[in-house]
N, C-alpha and C. Protein backbone atom coordinates (compact mmCIF):
# COMPACT_ATOMS: atom_id res chain seq x y z
N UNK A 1 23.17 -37.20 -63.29
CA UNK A 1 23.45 -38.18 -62.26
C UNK A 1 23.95 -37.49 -61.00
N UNK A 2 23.09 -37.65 -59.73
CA UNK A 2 24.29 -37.60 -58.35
C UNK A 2 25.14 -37.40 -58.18
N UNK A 3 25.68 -36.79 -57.72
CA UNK A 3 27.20 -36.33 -56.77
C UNK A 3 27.41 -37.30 -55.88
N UNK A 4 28.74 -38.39 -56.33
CA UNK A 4 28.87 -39.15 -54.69
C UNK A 4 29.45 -38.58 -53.82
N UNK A 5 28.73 -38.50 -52.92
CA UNK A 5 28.89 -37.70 -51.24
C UNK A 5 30.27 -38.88 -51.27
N UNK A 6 30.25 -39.76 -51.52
CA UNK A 6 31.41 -40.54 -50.59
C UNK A 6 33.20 -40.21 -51.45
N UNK A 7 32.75 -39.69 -52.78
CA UNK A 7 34.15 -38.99 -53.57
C UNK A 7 34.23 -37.83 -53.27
N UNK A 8 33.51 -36.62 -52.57
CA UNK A 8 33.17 -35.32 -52.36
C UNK A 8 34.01 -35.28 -50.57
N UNK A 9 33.51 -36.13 -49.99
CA UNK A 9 33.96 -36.22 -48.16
C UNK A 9 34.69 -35.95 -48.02
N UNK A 10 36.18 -36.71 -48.32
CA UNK A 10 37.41 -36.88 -48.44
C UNK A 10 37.96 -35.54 -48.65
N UNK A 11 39.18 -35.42 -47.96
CA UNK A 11 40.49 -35.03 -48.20
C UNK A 11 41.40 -35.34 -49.73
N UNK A 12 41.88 -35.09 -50.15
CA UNK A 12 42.52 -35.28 -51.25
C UNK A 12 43.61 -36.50 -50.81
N UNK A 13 43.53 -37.41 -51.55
CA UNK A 13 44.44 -38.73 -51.32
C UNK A 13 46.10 -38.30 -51.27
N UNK A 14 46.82 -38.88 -50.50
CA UNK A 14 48.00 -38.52 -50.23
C UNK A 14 48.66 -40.21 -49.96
N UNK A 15 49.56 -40.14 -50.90
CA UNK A 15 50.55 -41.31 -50.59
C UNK A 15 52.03 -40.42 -49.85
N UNK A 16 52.95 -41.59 -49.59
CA UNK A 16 54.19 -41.25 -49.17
C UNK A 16 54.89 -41.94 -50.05
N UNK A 17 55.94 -41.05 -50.81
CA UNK A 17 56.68 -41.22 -52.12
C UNK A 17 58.22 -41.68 -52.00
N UNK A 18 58.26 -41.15 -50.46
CA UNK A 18 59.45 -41.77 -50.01
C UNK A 18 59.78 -42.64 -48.83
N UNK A 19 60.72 -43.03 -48.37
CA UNK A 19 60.95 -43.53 -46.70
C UNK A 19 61.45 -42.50 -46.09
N UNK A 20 61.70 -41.43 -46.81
CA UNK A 20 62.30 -40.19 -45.87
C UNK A 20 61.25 -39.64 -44.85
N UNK A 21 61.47 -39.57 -44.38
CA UNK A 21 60.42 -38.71 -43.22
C UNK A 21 59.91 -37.37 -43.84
N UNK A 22 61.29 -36.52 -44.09
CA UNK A 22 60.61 -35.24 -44.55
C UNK A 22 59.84 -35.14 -45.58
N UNK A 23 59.82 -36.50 -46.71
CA UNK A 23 59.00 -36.74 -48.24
C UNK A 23 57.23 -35.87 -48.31
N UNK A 24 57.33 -35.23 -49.46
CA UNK A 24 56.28 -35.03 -49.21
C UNK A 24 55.09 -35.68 -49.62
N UNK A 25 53.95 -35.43 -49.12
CA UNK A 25 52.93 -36.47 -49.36
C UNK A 25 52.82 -36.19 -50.63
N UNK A 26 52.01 -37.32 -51.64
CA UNK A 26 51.42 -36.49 -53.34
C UNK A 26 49.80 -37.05 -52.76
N UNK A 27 49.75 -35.71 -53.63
CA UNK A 27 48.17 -36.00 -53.69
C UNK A 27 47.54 -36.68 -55.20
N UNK A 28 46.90 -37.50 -54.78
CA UNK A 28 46.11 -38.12 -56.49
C UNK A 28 44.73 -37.41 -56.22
N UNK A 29 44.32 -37.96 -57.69
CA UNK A 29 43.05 -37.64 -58.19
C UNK A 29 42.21 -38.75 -57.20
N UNK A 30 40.85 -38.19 -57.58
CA UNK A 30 39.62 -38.61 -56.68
C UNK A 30 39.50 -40.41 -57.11
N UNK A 31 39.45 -40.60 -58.57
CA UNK A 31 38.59 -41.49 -59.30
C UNK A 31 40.00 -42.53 -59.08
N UNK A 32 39.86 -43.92 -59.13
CA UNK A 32 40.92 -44.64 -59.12
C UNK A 32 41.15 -44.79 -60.80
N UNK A 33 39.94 -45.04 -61.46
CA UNK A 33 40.89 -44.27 -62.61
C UNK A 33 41.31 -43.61 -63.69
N UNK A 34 41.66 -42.91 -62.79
CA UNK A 34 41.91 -41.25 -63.43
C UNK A 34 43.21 -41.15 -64.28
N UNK A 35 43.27 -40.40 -64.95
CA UNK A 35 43.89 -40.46 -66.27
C UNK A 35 45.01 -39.01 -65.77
N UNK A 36 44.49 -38.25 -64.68
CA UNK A 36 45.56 -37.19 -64.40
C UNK A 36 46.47 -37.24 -63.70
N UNK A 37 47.39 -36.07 -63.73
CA UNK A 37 48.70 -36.49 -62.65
C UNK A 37 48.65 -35.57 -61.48
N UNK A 38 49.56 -36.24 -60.70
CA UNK A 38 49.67 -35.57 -59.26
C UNK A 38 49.60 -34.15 -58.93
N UNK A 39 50.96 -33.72 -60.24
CA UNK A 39 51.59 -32.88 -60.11
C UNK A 39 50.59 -31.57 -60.83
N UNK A 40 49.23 -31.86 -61.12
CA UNK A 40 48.43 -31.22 -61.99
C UNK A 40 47.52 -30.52 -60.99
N UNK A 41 47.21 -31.15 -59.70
CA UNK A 41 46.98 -31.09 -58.25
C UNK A 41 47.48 -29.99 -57.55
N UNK A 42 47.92 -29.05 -57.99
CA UNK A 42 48.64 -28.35 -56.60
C UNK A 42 46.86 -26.99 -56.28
N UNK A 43 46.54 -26.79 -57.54
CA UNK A 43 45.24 -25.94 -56.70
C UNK A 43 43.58 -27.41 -56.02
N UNK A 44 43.98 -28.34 -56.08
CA UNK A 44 42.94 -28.98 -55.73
C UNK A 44 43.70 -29.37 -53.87
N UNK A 45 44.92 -29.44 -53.77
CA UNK A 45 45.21 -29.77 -52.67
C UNK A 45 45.29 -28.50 -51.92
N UNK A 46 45.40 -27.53 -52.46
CA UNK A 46 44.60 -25.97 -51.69
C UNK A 46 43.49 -25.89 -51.23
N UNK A 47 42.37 -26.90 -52.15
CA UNK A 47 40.87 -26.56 -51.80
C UNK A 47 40.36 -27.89 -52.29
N UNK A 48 40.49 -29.19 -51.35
CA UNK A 48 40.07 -30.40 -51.51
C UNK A 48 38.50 -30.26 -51.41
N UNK A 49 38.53 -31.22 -51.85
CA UNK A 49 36.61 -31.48 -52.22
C UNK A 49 35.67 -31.16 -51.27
N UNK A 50 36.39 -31.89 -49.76
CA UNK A 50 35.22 -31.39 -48.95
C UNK A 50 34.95 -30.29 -48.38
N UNK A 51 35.87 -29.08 -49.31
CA UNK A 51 35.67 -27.71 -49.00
C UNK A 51 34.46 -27.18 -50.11
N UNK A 52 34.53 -28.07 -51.46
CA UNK A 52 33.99 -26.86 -52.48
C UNK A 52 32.20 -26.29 -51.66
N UNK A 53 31.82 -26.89 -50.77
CA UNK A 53 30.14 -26.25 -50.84
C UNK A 53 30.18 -25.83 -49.59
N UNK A 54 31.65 -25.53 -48.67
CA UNK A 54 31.42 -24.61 -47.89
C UNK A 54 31.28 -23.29 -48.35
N UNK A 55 30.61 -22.66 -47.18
CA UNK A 55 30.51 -21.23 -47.43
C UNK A 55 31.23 -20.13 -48.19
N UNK A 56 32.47 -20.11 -47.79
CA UNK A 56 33.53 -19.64 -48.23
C UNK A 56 33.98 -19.50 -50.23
N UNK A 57 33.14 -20.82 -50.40
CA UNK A 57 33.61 -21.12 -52.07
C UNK A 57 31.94 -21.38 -52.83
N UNK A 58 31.14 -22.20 -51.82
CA UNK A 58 30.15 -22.51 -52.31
C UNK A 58 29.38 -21.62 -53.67
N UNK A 59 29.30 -20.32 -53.72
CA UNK A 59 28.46 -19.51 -54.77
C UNK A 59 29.51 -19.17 -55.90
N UNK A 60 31.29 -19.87 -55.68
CA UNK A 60 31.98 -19.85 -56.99
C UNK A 60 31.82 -21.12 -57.56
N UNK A 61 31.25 -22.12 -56.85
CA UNK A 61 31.86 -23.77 -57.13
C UNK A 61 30.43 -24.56 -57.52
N UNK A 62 29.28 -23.69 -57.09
CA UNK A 62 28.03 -25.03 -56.84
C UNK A 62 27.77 -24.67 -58.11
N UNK A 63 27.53 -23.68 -58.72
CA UNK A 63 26.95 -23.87 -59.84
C UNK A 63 27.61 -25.04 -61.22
N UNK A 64 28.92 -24.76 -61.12
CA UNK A 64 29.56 -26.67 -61.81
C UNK A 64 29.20 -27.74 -61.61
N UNK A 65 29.12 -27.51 -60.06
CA UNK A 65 29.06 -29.03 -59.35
C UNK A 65 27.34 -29.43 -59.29
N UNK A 66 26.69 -28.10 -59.43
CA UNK A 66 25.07 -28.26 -59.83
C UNK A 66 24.68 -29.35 -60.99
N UNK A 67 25.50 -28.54 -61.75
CA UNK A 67 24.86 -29.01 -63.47
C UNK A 67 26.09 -30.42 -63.64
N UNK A 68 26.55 -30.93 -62.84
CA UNK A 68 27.40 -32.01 -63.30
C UNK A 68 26.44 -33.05 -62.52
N UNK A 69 25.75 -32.63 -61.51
CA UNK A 69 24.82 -33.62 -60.51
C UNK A 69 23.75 -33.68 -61.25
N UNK A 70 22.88 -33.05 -61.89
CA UNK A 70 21.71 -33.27 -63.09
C UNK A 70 22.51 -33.96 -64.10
N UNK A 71 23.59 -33.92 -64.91
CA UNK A 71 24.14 -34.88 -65.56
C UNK A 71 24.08 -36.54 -65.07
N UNK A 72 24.82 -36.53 -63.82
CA UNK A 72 24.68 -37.69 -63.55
C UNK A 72 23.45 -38.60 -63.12
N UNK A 73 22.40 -37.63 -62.39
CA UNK A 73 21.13 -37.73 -62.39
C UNK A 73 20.34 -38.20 -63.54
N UNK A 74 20.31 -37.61 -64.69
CA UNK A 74 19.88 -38.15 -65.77
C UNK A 74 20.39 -39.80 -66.48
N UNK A 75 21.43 -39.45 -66.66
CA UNK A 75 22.04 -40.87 -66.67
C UNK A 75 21.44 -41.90 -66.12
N UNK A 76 21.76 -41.52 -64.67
CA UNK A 76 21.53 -42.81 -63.84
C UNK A 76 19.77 -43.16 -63.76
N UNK A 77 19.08 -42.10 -64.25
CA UNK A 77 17.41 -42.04 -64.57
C UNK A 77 17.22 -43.43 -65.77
N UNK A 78 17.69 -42.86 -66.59
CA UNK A 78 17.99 -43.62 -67.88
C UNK A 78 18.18 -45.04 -68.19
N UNK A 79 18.90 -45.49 -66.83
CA UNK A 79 20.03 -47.11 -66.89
C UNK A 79 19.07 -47.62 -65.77
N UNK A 80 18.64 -46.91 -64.62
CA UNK A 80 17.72 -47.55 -64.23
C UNK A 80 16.27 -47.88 -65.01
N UNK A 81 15.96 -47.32 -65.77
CA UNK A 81 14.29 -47.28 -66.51
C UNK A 81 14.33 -48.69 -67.22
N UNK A 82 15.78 -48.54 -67.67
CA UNK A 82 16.27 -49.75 -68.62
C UNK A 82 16.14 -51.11 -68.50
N UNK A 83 17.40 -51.05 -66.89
CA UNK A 83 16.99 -52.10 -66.15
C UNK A 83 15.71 -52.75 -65.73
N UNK A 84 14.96 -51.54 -65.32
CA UNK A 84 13.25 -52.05 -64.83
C UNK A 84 12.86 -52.68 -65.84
N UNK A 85 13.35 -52.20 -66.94
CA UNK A 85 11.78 -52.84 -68.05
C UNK A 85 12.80 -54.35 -68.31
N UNK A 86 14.03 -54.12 -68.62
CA UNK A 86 14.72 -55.41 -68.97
C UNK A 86 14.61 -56.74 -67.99
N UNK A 87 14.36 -56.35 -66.41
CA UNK A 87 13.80 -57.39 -65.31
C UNK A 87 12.19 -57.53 -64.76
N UNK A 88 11.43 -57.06 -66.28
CA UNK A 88 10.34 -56.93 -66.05
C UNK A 88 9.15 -56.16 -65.47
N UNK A 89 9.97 -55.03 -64.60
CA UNK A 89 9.02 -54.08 -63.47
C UNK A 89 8.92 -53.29 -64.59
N UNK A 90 8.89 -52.72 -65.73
CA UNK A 90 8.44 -51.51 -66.44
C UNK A 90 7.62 -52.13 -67.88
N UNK A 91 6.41 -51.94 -68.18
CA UNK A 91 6.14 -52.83 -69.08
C UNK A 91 6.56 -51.89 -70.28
N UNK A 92 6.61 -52.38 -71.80
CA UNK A 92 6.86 -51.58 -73.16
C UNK A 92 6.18 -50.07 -73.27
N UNK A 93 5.46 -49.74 -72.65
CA UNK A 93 4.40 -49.21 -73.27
C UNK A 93 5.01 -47.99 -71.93
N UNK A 94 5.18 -48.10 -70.88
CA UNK A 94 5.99 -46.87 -69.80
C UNK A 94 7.34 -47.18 -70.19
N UNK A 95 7.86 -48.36 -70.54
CA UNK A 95 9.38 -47.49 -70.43
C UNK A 95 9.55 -46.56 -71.60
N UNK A 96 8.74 -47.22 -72.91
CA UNK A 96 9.17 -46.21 -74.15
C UNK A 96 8.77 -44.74 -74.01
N UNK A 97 7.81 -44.77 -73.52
CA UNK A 97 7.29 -43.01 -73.24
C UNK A 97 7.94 -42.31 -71.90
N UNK A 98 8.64 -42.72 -71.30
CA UNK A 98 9.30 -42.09 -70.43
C UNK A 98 11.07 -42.12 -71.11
N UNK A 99 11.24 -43.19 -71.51
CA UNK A 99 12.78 -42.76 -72.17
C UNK A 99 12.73 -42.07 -73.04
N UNK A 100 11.69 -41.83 -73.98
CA UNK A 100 12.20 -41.13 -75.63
C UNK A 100 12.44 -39.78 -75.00
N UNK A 101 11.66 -38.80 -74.75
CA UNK A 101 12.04 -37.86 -74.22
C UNK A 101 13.49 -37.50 -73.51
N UNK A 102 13.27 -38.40 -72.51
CA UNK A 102 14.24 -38.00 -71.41
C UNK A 102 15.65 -38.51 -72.33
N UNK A 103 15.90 -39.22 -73.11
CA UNK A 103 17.64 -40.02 -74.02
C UNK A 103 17.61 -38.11 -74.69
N UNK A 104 16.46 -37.40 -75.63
CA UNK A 104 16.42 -36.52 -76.84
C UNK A 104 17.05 -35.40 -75.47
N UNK A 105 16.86 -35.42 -74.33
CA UNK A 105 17.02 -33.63 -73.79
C UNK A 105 18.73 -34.09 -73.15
N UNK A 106 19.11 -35.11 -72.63
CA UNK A 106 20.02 -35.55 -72.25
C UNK A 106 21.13 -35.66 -72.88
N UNK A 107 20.97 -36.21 -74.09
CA UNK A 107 21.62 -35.38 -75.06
C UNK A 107 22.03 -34.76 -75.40
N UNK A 108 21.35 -33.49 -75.97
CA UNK A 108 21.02 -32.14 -76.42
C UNK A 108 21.99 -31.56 -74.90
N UNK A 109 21.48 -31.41 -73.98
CA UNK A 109 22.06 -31.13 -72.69
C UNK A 109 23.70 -30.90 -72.56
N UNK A 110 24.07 -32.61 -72.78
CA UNK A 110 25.54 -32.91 -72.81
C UNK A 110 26.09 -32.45 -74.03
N UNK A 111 25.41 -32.57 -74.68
CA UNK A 111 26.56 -32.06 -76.05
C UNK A 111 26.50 -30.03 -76.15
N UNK A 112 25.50 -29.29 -75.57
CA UNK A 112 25.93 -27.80 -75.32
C UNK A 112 26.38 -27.68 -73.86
N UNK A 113 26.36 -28.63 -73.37
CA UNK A 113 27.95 -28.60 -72.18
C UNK A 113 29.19 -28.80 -72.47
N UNK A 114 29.43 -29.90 -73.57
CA UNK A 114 31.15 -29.99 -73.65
C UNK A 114 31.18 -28.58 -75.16
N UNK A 115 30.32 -28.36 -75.42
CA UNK A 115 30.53 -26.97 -76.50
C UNK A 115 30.61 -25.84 -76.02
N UNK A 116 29.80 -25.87 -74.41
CA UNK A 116 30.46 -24.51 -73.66
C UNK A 116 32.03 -24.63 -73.14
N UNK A 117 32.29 -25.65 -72.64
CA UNK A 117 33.33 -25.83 -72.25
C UNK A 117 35.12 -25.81 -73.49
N UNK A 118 34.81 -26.87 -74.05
CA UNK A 118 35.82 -26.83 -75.47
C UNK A 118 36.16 -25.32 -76.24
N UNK A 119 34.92 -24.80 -76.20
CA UNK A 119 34.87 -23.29 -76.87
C UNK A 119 35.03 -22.19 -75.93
N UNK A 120 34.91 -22.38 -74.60
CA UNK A 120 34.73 -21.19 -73.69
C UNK A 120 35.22 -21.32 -72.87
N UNK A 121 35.27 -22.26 -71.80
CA UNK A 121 35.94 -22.32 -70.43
C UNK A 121 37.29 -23.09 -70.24
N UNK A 122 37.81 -24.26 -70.98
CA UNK A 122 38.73 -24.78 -71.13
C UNK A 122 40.02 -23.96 -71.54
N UNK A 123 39.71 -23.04 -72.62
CA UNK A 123 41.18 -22.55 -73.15
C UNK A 123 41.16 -21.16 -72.19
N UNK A 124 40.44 -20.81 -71.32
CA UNK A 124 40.18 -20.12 -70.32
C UNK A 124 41.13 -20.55 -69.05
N UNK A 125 41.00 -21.57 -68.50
CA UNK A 125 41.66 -21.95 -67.58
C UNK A 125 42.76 -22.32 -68.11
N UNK A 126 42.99 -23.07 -69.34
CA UNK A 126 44.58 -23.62 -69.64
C UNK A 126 45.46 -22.04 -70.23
N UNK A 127 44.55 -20.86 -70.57
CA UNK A 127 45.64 -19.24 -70.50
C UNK A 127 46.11 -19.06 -68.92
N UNK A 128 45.12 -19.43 -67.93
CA UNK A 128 45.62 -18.81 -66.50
C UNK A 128 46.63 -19.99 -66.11
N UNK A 129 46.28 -21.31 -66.45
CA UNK A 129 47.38 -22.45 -65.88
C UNK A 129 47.40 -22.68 -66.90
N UNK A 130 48.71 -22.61 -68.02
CA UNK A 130 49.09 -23.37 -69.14
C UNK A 130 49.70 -24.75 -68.51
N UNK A 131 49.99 -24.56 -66.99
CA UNK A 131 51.01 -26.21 -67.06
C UNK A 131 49.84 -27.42 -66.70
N UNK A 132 48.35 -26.42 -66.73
CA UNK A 132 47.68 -27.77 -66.61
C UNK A 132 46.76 -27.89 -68.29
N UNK A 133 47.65 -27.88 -69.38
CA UNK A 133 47.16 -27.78 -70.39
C UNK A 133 46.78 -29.19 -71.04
N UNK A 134 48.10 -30.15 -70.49
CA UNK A 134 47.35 -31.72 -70.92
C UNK A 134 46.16 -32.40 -70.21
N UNK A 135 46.21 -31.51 -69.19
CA UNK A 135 45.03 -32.04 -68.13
C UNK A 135 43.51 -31.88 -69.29
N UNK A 136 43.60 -30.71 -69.34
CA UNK A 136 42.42 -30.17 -70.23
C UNK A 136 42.03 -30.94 -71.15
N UNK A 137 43.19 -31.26 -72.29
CA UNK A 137 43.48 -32.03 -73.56
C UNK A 137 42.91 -33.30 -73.22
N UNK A 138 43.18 -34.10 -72.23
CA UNK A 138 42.39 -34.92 -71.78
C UNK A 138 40.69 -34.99 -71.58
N UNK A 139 40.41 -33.94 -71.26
CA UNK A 139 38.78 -34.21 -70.57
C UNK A 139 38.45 -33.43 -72.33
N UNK A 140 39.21 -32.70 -73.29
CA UNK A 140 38.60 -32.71 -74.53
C UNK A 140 38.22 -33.88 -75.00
N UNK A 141 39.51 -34.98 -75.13
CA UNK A 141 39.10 -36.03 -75.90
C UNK A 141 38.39 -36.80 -75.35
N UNK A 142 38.02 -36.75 -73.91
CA UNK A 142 36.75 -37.36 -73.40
C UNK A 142 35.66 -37.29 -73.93
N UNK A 143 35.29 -35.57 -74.56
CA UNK A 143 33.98 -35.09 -74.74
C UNK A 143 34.02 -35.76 -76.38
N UNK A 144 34.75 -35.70 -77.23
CA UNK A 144 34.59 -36.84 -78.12
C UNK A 144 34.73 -37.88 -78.16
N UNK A 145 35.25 -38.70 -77.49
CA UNK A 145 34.40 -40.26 -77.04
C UNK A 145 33.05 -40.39 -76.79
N UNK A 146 32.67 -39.29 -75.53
CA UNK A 146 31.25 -39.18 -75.01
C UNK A 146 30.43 -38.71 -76.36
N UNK A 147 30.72 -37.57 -77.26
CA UNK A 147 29.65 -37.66 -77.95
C UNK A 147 29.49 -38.27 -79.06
N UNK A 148 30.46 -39.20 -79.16
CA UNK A 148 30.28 -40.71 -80.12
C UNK A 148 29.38 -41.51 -79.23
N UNK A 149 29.48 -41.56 -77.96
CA UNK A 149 28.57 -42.22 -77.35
C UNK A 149 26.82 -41.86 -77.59
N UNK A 150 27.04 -40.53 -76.86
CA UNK A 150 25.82 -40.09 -77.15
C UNK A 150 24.89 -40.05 -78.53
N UNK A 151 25.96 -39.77 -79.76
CA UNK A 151 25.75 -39.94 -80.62
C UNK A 151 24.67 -41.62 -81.44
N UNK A 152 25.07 -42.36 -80.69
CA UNK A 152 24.59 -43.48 -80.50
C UNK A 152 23.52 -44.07 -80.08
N UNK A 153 23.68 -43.28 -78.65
CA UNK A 153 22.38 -43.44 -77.97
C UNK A 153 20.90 -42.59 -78.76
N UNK A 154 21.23 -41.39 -79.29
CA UNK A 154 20.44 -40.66 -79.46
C UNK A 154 19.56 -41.47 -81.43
N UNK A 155 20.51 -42.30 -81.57
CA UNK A 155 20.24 -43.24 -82.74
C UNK A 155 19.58 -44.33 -82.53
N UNK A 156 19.69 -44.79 -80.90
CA UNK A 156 18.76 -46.19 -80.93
C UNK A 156 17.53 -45.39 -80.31
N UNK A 157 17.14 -44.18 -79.79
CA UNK A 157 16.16 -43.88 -79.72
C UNK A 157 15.66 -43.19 -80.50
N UNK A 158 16.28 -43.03 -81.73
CA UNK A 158 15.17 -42.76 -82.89
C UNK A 158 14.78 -44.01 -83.46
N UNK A 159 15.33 -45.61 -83.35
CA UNK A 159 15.00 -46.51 -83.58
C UNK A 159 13.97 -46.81 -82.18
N UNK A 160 14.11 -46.54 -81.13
CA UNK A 160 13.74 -47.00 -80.29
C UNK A 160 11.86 -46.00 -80.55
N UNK A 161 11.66 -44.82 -81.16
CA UNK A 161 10.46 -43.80 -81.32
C UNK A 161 9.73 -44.38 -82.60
N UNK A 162 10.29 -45.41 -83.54
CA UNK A 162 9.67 -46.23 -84.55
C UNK A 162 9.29 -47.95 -83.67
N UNK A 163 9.80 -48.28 -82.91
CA UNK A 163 9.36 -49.26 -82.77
C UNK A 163 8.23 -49.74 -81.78
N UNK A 164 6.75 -49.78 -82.47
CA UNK A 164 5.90 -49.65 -81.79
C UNK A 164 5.46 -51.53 -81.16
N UNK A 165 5.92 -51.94 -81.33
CA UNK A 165 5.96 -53.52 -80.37
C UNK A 165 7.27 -53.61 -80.17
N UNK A 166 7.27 -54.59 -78.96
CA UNK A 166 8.45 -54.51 -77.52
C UNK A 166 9.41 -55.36 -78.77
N UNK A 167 10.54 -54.74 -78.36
CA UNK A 167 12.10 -55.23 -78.91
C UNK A 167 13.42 -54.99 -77.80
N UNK A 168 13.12 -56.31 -76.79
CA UNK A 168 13.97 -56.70 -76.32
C UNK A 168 15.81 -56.50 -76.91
N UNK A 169 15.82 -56.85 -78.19
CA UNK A 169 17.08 -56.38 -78.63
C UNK A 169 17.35 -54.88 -78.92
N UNK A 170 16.57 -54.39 -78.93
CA UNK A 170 16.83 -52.65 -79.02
C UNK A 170 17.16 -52.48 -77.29
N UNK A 171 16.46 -52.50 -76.72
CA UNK A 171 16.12 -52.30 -75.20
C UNK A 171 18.23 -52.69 -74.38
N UNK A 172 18.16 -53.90 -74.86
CA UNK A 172 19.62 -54.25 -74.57
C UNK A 172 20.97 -53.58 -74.97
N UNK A 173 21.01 -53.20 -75.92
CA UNK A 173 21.46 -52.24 -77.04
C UNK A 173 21.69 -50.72 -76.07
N UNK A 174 20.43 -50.60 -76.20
CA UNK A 174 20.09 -49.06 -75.26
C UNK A 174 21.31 -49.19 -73.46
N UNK A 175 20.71 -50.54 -73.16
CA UNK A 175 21.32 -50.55 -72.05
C UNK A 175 23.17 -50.65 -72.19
N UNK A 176 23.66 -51.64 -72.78
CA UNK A 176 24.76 -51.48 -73.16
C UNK A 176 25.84 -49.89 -73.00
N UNK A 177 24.64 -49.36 -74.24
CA UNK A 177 24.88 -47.53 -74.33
C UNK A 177 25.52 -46.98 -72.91
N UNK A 178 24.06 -47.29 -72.17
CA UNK A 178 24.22 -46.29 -71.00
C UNK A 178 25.01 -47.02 -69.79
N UNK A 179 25.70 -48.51 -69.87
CA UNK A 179 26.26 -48.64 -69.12
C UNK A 179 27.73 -48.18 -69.33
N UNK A 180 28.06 -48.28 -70.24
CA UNK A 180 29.44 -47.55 -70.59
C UNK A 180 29.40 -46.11 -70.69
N UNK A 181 28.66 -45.42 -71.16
CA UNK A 181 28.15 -43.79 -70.87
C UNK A 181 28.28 -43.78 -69.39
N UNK A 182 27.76 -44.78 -68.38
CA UNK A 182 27.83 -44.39 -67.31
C UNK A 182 29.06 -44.47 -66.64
N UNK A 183 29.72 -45.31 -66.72
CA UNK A 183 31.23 -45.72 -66.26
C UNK A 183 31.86 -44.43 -66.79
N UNK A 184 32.21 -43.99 -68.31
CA UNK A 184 32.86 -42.75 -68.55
C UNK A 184 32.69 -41.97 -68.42
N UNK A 185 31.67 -41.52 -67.97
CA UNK A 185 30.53 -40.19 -67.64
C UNK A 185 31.70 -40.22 -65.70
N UNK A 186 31.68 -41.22 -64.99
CA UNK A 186 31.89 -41.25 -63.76
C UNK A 186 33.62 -40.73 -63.54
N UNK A 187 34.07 -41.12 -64.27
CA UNK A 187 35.50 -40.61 -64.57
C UNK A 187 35.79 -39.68 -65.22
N UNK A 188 34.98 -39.33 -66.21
CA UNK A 188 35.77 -38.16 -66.80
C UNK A 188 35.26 -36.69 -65.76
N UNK A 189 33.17 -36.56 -65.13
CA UNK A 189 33.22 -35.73 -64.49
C UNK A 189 33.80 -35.64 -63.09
N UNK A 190 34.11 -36.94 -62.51
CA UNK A 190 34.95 -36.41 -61.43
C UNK A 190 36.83 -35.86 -61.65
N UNK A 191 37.32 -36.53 -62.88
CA UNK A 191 38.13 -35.98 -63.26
C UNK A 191 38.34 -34.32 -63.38
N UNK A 192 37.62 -33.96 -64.57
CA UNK A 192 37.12 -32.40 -64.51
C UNK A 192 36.62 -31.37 -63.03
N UNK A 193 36.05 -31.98 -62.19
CA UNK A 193 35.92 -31.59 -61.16
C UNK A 193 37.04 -31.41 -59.95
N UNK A 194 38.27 -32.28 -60.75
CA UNK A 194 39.25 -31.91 -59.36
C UNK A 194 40.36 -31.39 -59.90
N UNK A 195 40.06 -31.01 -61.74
CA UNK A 195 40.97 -29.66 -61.71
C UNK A 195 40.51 -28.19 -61.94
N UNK A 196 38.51 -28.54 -62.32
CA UNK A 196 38.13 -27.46 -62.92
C UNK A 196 37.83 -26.79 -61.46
N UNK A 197 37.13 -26.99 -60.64
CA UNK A 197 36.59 -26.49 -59.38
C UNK A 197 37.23 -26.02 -58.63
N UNK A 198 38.64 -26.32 -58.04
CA UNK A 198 39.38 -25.49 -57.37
C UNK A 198 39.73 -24.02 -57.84
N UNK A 199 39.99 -24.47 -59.28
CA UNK A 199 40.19 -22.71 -60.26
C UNK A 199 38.97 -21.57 -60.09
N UNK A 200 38.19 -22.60 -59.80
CA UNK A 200 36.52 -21.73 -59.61
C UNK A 200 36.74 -20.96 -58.49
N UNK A 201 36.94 -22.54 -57.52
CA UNK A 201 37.11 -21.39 -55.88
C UNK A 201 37.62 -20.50 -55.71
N UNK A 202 39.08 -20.82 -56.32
CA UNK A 202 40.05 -19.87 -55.69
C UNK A 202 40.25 -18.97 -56.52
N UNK A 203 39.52 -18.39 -57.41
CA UNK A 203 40.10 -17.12 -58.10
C UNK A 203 38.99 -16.05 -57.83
N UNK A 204 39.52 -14.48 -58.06
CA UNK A 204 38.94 -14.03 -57.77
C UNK A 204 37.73 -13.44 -58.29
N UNK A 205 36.51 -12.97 -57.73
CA UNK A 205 35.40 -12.45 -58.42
C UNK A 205 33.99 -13.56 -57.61
């Protein structure tokens, strides 16, 4: 799925915590709602979002922010195909041969992404920042929610690769899937993105 340009623009959100004048601003997370804390923020308010694809960071940062935009890309491939055929613009016979494929690699995809990450890059960043270690713990138990999700999805399209006349109730089912895949998919990667990406930028190499 896409990168929203309009969560990427922005400055890092800043409230005022006090009436004092001198108070300092806090910065929140991108997503309204986000599950992290302020105080988890101090390398994202170094290098707010609408820095990661300048020059300066771009060849430490795009390649995350690459493969999280084909994530969401796919997704949102998926929920639209759904929709078409469920309001009639896609008849049985194109939506099934264009989803079976595309649900089996999407899949497969997301689940050796949160296995690179859980196994490789996560306990990576929580050795260099242990104090952002619940942050992490969080976007873990995301990736097992998500691949109960996925897990799911990848089950109604093996029901969905046996059923050779139209089944409106599979089709709904499917959609269901990917509308909640899509909602948690939207929070947890912009979550991950505004503590994993600054660590990208700003370190060295």
């Amino acid at each position: 799925m896409g990168i929203n340009n309009s969560q990427l623009a922005g400055q890092p959100q800043a409230t005022v915590g006090s009436t004092d004048d001198n108070a300092k601003a806090v910065v929140k997370p991108r997503h309204p709602e986000s599950r992290l804390q302020s105080d988890w923020l101090f390398l994202y308010e170094k290098l707010p979002s609408n820095q990661w694809y300048s020059s300066d960071y771009a060849y430490k940062t795009s390649g995350w922010l690459n493969v999280h935009t084909n994530i969401r890309k796919r997704q949102r491939i998926l929920k639209q195909l759904t929709e078409e055929h469920l309001m009639g613009a896609l008849n049985w016979e194109n939506y099934r041969s264009q989803v079976l494929q595309r649900i089996s690699m999407h899949v497969l995809k997301l689940h050796q992404h949160h296995s690179v990450e859980d196994r490789g890059f996560f306990p990576e960043f929580v050795s260099s920042y242990p104090q952002l270690k619940r942050g992490f713990e969080i976007l873990e138990n995301d990736h097992v929610k998500l691949d109960a999700l996925l897990d799911e999805l990848l089950g109604l399209n093996d029901e969905l690769a046996k059923a050779e006349q139209e089944d409106k109730f599979l089709v709904e089912r499917l959609h269901k899937n990917l509308v909640a895949g899509t909602d948690f998919l939207s929070q947890h990667l912009t979550d991950e993105e505004d503590l994993v990406v600054p660590i990208l930028g700003l370190r060295d190499g």
